[in-house]
PDB file of N, CA and C in Angstrom:
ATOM      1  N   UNK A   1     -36.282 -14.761 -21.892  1.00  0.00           N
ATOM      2  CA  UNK A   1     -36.591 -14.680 -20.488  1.00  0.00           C
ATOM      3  C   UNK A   1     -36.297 -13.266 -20.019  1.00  0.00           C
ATOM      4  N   UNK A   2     -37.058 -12.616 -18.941  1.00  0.00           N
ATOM      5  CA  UNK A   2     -36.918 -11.672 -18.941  1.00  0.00           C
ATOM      6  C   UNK A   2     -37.390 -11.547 -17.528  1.00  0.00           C
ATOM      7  N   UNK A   3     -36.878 -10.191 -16.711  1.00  0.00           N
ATOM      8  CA  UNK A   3     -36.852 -10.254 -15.244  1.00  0.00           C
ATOM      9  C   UNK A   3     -37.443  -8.715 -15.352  1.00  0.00           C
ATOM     10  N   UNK A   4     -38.751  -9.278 -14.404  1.00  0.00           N
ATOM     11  CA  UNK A   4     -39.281  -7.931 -14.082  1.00  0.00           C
ATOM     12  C   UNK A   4     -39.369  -7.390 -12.762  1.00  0.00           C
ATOM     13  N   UNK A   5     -38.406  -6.294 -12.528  1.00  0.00           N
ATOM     14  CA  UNK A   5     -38.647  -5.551 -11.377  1.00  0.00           C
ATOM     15  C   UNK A   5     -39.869  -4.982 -10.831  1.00  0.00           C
ATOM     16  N   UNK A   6     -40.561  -5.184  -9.014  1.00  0.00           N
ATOM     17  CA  UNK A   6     -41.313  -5.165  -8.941  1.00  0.00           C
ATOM     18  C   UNK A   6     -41.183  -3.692  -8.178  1.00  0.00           C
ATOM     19  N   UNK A   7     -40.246  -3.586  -7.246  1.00  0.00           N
ATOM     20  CA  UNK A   7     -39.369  -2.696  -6.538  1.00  0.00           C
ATOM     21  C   UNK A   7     -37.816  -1.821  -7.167  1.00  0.00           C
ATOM     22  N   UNK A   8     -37.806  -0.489  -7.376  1.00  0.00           N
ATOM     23  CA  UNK A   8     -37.155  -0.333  -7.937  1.00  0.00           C
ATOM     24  C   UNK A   8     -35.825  -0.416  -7.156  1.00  0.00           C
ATOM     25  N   UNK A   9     -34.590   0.002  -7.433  1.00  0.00           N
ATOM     26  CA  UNK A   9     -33.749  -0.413  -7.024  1.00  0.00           C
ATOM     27  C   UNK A   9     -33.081   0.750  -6.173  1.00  0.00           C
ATOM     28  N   UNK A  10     -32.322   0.787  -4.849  1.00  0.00           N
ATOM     29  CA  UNK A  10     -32.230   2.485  -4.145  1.00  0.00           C
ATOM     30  C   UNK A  10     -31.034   2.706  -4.503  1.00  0.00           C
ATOM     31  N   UNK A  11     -30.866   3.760  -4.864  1.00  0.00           N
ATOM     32  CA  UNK A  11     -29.112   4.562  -5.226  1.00  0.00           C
ATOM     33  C   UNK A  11     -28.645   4.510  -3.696  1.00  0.00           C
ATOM     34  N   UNK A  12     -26.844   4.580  -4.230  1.00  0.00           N
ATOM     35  CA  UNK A  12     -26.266   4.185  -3.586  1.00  0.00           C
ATOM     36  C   UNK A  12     -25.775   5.749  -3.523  1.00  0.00           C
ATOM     37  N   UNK A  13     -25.247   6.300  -2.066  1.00  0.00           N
ATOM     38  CA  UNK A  13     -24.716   7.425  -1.997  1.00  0.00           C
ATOM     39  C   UNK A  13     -22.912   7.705  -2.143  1.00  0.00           C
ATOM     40  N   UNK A  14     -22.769   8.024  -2.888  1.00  0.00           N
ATOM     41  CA  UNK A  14     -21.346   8.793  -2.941  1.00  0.00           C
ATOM     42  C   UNK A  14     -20.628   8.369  -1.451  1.00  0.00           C
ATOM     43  N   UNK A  15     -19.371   7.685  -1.732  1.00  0.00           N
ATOM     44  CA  UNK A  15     -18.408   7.712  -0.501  1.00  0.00           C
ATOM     45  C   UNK A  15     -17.289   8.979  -0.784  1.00  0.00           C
ATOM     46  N   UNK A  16     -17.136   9.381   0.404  1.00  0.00           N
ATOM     47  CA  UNK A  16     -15.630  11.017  -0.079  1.00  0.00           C
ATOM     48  C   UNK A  16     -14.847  10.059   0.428  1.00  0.00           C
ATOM     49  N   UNK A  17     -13.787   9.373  -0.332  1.00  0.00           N
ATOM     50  CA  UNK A  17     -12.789   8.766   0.085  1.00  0.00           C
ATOM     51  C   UNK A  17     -11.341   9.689  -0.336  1.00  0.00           C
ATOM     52  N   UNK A  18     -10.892  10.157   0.912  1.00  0.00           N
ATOM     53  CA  UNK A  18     -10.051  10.861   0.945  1.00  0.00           C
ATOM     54  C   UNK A  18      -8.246  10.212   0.162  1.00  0.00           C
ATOM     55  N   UNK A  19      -7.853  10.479  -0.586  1.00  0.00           N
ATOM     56  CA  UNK A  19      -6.624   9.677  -1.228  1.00  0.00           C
ATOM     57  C   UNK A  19      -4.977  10.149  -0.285  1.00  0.00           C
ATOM     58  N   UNK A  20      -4.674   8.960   0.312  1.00  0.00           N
ATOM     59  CA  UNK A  20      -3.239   9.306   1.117  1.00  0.00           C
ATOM     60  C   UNK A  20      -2.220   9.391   0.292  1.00  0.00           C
ATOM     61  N   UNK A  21      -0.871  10.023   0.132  1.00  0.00           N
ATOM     62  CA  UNK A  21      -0.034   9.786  -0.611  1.00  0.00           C
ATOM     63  C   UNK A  21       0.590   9.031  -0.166  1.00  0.00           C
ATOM     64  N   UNK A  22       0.744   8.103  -0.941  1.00  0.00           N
ATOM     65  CA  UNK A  22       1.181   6.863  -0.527  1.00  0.00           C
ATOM     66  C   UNK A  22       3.062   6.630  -1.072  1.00  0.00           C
ATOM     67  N   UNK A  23       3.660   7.615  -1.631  1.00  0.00           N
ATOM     68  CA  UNK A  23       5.143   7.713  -1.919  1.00  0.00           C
ATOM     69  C   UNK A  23       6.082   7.801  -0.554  1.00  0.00           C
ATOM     70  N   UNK A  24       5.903   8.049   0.111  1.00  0.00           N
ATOM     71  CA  UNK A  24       6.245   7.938   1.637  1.00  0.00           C
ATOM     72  C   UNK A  24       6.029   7.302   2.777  1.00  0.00           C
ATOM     73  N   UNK A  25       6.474   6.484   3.190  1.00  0.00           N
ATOM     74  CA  UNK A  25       5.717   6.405   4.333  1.00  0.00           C
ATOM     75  C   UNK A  25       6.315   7.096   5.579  1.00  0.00           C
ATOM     76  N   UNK A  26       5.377   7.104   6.545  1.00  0.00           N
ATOM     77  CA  UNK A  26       6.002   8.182   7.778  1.00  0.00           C
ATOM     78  C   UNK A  26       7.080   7.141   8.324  1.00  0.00           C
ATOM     79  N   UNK A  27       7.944   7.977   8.976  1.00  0.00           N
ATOM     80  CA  UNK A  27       8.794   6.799   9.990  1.00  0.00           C
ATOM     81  C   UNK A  27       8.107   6.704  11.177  1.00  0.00           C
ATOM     82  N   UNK A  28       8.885   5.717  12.007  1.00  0.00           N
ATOM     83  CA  UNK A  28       8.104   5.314  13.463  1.00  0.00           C
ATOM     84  C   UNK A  28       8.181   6.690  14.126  1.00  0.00           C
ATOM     85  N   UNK A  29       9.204   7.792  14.482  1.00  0.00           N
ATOM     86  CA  UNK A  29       9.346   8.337  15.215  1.00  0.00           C
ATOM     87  C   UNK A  29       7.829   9.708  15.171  1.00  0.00           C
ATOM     88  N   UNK A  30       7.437   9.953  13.768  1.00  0.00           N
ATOM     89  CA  UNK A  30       6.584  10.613  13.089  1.00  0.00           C
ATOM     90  C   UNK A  30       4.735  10.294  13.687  1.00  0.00           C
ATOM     91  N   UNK A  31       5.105   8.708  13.492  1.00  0.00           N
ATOM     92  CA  UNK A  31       3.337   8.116  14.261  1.00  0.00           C
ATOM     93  C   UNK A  31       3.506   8.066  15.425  1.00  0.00           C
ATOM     94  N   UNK A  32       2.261   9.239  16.044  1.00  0.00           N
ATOM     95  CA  UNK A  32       1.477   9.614  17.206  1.00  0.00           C
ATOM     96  C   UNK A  32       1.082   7.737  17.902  1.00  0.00           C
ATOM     97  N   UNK A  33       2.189   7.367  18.811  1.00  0.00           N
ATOM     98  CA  UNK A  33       1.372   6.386  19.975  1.00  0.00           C
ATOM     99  C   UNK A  33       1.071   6.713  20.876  1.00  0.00           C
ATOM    100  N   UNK A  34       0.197   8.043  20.993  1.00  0.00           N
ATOM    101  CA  UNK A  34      -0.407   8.263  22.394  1.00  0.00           C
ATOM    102  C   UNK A  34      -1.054   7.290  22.570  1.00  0.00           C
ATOM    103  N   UNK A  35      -1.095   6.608  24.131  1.00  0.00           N
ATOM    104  CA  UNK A  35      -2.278   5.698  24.496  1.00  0.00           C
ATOM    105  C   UNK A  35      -3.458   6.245  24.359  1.00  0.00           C
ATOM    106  N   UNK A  36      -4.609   5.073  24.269  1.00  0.00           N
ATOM    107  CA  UNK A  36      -5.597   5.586  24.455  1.00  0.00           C
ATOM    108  C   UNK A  36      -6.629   5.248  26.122  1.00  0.00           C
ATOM    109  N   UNK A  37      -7.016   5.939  26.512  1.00  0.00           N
ATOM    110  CA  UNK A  37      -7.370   5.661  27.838  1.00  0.00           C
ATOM    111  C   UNK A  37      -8.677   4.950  27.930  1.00  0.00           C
ATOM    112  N   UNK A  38      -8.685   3.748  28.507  1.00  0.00           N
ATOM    113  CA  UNK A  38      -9.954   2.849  29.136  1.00  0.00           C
ATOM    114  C   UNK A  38     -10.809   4.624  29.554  1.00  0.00           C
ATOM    115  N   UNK A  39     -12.188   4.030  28.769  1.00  0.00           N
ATOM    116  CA  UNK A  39     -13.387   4.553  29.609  1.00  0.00           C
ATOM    117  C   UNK A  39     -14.295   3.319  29.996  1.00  0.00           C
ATOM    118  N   UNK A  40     -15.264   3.642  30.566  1.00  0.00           N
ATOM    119  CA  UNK A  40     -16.455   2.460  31.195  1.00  0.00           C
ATOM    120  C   UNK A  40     -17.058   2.878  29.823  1.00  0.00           C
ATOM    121  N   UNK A  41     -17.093   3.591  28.801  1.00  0.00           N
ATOM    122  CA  UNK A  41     -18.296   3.938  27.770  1.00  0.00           C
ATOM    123  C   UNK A  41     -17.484   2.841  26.115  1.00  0.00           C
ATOM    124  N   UNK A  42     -16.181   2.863  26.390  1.00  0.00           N
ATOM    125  CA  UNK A  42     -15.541   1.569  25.362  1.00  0.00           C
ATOM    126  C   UNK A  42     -14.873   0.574  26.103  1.00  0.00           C
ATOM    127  N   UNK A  43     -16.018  -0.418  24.995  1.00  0.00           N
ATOM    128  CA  UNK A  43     -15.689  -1.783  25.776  1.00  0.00           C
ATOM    129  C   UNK A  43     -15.025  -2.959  25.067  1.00  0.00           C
ATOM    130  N   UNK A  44     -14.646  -2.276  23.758  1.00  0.00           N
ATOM    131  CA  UNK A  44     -13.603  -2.910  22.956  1.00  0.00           C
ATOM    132  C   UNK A  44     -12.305  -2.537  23.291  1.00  0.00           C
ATOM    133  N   UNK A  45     -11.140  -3.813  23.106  1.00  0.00           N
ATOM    134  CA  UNK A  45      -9.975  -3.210  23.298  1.00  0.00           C
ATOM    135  C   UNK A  45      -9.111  -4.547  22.190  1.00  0.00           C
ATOM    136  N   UNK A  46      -8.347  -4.165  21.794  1.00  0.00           N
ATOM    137  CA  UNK A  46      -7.354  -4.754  21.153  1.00  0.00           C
ATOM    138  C   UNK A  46      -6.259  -4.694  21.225  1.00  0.00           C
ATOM    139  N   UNK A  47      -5.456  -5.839  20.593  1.00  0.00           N
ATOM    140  CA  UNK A  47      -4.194  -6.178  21.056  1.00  0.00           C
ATOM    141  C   UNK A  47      -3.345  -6.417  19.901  1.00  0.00           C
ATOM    142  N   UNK A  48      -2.586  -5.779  19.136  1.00  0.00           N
ATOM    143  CA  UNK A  48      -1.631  -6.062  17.546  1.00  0.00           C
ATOM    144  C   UNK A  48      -0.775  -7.112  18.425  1.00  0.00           C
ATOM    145  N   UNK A  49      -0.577  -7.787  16.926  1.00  0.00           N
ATOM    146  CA  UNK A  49       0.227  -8.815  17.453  1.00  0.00           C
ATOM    147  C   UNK A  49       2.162  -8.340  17.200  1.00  0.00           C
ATOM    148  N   UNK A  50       2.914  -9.437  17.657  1.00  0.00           N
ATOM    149  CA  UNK A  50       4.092  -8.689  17.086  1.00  0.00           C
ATOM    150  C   UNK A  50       4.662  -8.243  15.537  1.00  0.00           C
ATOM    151  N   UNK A  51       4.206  -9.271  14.930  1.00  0.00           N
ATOM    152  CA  UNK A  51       4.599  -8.909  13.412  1.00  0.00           C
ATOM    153  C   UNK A  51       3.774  -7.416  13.148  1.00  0.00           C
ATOM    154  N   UNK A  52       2.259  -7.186  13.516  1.00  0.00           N
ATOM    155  CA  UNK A  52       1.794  -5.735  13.332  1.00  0.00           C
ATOM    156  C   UNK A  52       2.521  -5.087  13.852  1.00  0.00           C
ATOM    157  N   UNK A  53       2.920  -4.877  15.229  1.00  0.00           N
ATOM    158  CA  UNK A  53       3.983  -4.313  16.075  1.00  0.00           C
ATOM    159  C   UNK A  53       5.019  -3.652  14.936  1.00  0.00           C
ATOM    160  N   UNK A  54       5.756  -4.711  14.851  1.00  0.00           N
ATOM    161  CA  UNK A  54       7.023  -4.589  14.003  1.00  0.00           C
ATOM    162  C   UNK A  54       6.979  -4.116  12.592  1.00  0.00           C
ATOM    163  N   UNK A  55       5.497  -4.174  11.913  1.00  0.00           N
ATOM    164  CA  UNK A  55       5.456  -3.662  10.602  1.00  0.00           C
ATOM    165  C   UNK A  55       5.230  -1.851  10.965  1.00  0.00           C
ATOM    166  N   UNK A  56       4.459  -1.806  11.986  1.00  0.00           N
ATOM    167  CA  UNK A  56       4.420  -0.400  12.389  1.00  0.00           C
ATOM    168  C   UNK A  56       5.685   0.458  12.806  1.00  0.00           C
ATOM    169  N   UNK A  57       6.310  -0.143  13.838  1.00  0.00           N
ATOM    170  CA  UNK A  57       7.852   0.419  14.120  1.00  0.00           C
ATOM    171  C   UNK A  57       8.880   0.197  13.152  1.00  0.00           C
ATOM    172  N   UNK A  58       8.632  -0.369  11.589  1.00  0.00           N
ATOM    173  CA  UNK A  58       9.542  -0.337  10.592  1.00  0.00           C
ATOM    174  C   UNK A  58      10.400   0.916  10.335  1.00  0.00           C
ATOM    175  N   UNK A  59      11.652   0.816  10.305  1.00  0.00           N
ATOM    176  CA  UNK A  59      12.307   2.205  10.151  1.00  0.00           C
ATOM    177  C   UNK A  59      13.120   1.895   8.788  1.00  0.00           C
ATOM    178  N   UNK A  60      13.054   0.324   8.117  1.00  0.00           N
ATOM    179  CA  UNK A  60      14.273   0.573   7.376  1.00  0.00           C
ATOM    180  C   UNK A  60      13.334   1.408   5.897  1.00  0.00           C
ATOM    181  N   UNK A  61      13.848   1.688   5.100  1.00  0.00           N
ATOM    182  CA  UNK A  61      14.185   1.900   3.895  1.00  0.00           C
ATOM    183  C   UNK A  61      14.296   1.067   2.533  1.00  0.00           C
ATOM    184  N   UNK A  62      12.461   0.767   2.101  1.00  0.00           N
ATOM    185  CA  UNK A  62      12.585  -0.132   0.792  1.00  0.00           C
ATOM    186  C   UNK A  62      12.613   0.393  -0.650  1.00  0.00           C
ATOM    187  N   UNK A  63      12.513   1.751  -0.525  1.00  0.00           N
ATOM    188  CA  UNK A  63      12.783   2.139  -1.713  1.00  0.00           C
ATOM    189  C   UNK A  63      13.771   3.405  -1.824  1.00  0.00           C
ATOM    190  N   UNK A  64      14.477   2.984  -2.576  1.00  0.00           N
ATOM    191  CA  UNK A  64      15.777   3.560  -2.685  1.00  0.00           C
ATOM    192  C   UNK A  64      15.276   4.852  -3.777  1.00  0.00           C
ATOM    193  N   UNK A  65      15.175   6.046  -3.367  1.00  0.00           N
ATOM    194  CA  UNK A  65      14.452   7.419  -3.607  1.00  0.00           C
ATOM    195  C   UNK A  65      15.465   7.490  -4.805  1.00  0.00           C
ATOM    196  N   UNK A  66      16.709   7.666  -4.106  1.00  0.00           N
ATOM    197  CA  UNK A  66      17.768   8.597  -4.996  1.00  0.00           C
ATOM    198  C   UNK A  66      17.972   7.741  -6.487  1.00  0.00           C
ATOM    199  N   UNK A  67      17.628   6.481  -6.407  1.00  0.00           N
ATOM    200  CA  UNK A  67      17.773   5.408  -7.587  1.00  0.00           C
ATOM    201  C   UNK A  67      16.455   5.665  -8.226  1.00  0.00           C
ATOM    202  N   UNK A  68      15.498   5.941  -8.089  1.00  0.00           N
ATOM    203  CA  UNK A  68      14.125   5.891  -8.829  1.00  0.00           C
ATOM    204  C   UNK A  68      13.998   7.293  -9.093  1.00  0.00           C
ATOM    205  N   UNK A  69      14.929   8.350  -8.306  1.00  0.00           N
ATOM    206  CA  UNK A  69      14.322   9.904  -9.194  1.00  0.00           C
ATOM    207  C   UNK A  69      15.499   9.539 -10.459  1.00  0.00           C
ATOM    208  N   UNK A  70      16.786   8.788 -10.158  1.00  0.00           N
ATOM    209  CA  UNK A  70      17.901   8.702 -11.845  1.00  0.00           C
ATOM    210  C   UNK A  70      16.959   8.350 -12.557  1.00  0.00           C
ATOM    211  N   UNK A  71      15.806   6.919 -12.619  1.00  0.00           N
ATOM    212  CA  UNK A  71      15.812   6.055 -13.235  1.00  0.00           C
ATOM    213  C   UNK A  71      14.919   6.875 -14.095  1.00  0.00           C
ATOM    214  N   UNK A  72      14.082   7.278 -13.367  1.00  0.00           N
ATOM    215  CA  UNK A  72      12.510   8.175 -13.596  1.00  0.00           C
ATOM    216  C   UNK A  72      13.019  10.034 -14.630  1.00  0.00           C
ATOM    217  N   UNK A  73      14.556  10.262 -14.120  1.00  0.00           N
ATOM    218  CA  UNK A  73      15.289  11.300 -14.914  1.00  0.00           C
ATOM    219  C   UNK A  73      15.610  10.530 -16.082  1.00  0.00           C
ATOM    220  N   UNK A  74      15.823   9.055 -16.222  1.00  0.00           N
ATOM    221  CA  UNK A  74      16.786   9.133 -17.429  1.00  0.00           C
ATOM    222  C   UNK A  74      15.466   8.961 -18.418  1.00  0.00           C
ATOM    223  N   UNK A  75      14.404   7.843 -17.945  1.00  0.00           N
ATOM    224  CA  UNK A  75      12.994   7.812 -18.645  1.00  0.00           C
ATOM    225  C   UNK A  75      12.113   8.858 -19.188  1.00  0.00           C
ATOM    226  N   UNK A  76      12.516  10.488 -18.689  1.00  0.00           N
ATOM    227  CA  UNK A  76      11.807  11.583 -18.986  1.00  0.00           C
ATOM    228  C   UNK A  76      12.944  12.324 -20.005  1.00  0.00           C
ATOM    229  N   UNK A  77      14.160  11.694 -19.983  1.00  0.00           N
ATOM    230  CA  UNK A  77      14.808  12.357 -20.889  1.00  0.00           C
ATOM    231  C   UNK A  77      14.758  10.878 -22.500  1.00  0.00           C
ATOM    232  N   UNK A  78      14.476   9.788 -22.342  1.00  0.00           N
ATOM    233  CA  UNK A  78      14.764   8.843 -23.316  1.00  0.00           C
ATOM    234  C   UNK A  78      15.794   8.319 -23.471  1.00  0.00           C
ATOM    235  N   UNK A  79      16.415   8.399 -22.054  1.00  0.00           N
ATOM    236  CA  UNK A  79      17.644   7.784 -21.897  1.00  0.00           C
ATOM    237  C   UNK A  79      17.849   6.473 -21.571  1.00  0.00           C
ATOM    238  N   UNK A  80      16.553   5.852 -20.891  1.00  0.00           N
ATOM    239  CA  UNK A  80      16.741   4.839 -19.712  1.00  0.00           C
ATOM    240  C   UNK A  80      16.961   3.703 -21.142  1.00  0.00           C
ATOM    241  N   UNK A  81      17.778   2.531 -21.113  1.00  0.00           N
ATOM    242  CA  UNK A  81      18.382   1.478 -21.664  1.00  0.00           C
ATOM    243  C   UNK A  81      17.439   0.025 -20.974  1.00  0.00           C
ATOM    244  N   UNK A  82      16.380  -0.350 -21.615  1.00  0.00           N
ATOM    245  CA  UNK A  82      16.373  -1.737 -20.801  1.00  0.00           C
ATOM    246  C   UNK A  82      16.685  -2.605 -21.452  1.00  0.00           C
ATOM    247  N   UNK A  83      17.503  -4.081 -20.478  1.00  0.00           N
ATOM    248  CA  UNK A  83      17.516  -4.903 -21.536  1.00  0.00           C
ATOM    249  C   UNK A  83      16.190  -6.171 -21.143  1.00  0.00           C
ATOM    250  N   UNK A  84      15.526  -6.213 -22.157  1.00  0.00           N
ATOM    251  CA  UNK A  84      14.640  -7.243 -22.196  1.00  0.00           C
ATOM    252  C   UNK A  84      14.690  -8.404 -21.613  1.00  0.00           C
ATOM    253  N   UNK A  85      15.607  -9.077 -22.327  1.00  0.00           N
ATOM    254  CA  UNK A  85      16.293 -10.642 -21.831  1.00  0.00           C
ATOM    255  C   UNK A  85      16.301 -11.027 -20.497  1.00  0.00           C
ATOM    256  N   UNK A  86      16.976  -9.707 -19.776  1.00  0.00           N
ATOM    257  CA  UNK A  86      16.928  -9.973 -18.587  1.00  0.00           C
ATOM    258  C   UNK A  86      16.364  -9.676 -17.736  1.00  0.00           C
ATOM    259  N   UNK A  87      15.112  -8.475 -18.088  1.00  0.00           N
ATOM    260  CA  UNK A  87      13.822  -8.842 -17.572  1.00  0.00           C
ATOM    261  C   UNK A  87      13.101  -9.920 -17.357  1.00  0.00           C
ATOM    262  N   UNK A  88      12.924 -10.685 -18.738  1.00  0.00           N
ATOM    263  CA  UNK A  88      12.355 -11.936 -18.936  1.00  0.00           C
ATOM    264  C   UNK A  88      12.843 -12.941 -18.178  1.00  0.00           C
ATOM    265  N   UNK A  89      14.402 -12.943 -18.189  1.00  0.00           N
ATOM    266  CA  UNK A  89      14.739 -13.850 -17.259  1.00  0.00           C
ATOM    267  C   UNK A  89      14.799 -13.994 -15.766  1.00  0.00           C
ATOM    268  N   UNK A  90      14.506 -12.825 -14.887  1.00  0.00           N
ATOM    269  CA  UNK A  90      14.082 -12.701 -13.717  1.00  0.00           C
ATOM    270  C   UNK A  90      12.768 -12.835 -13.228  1.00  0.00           C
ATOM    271  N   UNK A  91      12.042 -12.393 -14.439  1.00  0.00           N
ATOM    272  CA  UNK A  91      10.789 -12.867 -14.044  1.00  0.00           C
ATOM    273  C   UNK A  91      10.992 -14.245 -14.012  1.00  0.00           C
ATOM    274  N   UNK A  92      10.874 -15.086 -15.370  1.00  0.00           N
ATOM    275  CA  UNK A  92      10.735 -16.539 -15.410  1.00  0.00           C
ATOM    276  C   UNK A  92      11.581 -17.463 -13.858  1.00  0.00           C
ATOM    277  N   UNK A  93      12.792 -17.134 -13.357  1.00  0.00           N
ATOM    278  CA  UNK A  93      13.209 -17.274 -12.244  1.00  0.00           C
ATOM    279  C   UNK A  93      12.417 -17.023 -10.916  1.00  0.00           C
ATOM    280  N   UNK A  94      11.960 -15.687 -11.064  1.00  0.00           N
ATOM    281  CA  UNK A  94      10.459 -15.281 -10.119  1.00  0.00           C
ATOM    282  C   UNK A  94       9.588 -16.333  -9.804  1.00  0.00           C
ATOM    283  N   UNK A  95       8.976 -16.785 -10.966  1.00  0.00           N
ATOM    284  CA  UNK A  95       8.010 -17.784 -11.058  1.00  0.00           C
ATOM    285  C   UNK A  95       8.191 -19.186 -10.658  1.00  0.00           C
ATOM    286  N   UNK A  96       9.707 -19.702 -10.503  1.00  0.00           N
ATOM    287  CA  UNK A  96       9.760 -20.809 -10.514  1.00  0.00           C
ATOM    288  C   UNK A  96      10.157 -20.824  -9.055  1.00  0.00           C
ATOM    289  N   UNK A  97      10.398 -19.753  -8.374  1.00  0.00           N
ATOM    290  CA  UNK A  97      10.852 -19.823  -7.139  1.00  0.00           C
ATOM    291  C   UNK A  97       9.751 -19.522  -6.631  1.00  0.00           C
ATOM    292  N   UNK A  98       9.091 -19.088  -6.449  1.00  0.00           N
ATOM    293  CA  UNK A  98       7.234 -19.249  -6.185  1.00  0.00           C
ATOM    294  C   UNK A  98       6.821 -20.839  -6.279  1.00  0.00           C
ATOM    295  N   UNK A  99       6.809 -21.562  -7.127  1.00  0.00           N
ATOM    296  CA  UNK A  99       6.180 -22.882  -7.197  1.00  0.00           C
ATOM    297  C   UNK A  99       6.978 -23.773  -6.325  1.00  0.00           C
TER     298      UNK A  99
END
């Protein structure tokens, strides 16, 4: 069986998707909330809810920098020690606390 095109098919154009570094994130004090001002020419408006709210004004600290440049120093020297077992066993714990 076989499929014959009658119309060929149109290329798709290149997106420039610009890449953020994503190792940081800004703190709240850093993101610009200027309002934005009602015109009569936009007639959309939206409203974040609180959890968006609150994921935006996040200030704490989930990754512990000074622990991941050791971990990432001892891994570039062949130092870093893992133990398996207890990888395995946090995961498998992972999983069961999920179900």
């Amino acid at each position: 069986m076989s499929i014959d095109r009658a119309i060929q098919p149109l290329s798709v154009p290149a997106v420039n998707v610009q890449q953020q570094d994503l190792k940081m994130r800004p703190k709240a004090a850093d993101i610009s909330a200027a309002p934005v001002a009602a015109s009569e020419t936009s007639g959309t408006q939206i409203k974040l809810s609180k959890v968006t709210q609150a994921i935006q004004a996040d200030s704490s600290q989930d990754v512990d920098y000074d622990r991941l440049a050791k971990i990432r120093a001892a891994m570039d020297a062949g130092e870093l020690q893992l133990d398996t077992d207890q990888i395995a066993n946090a995961l498998v714990e992972d999983i069961f606390q999920l179900s």
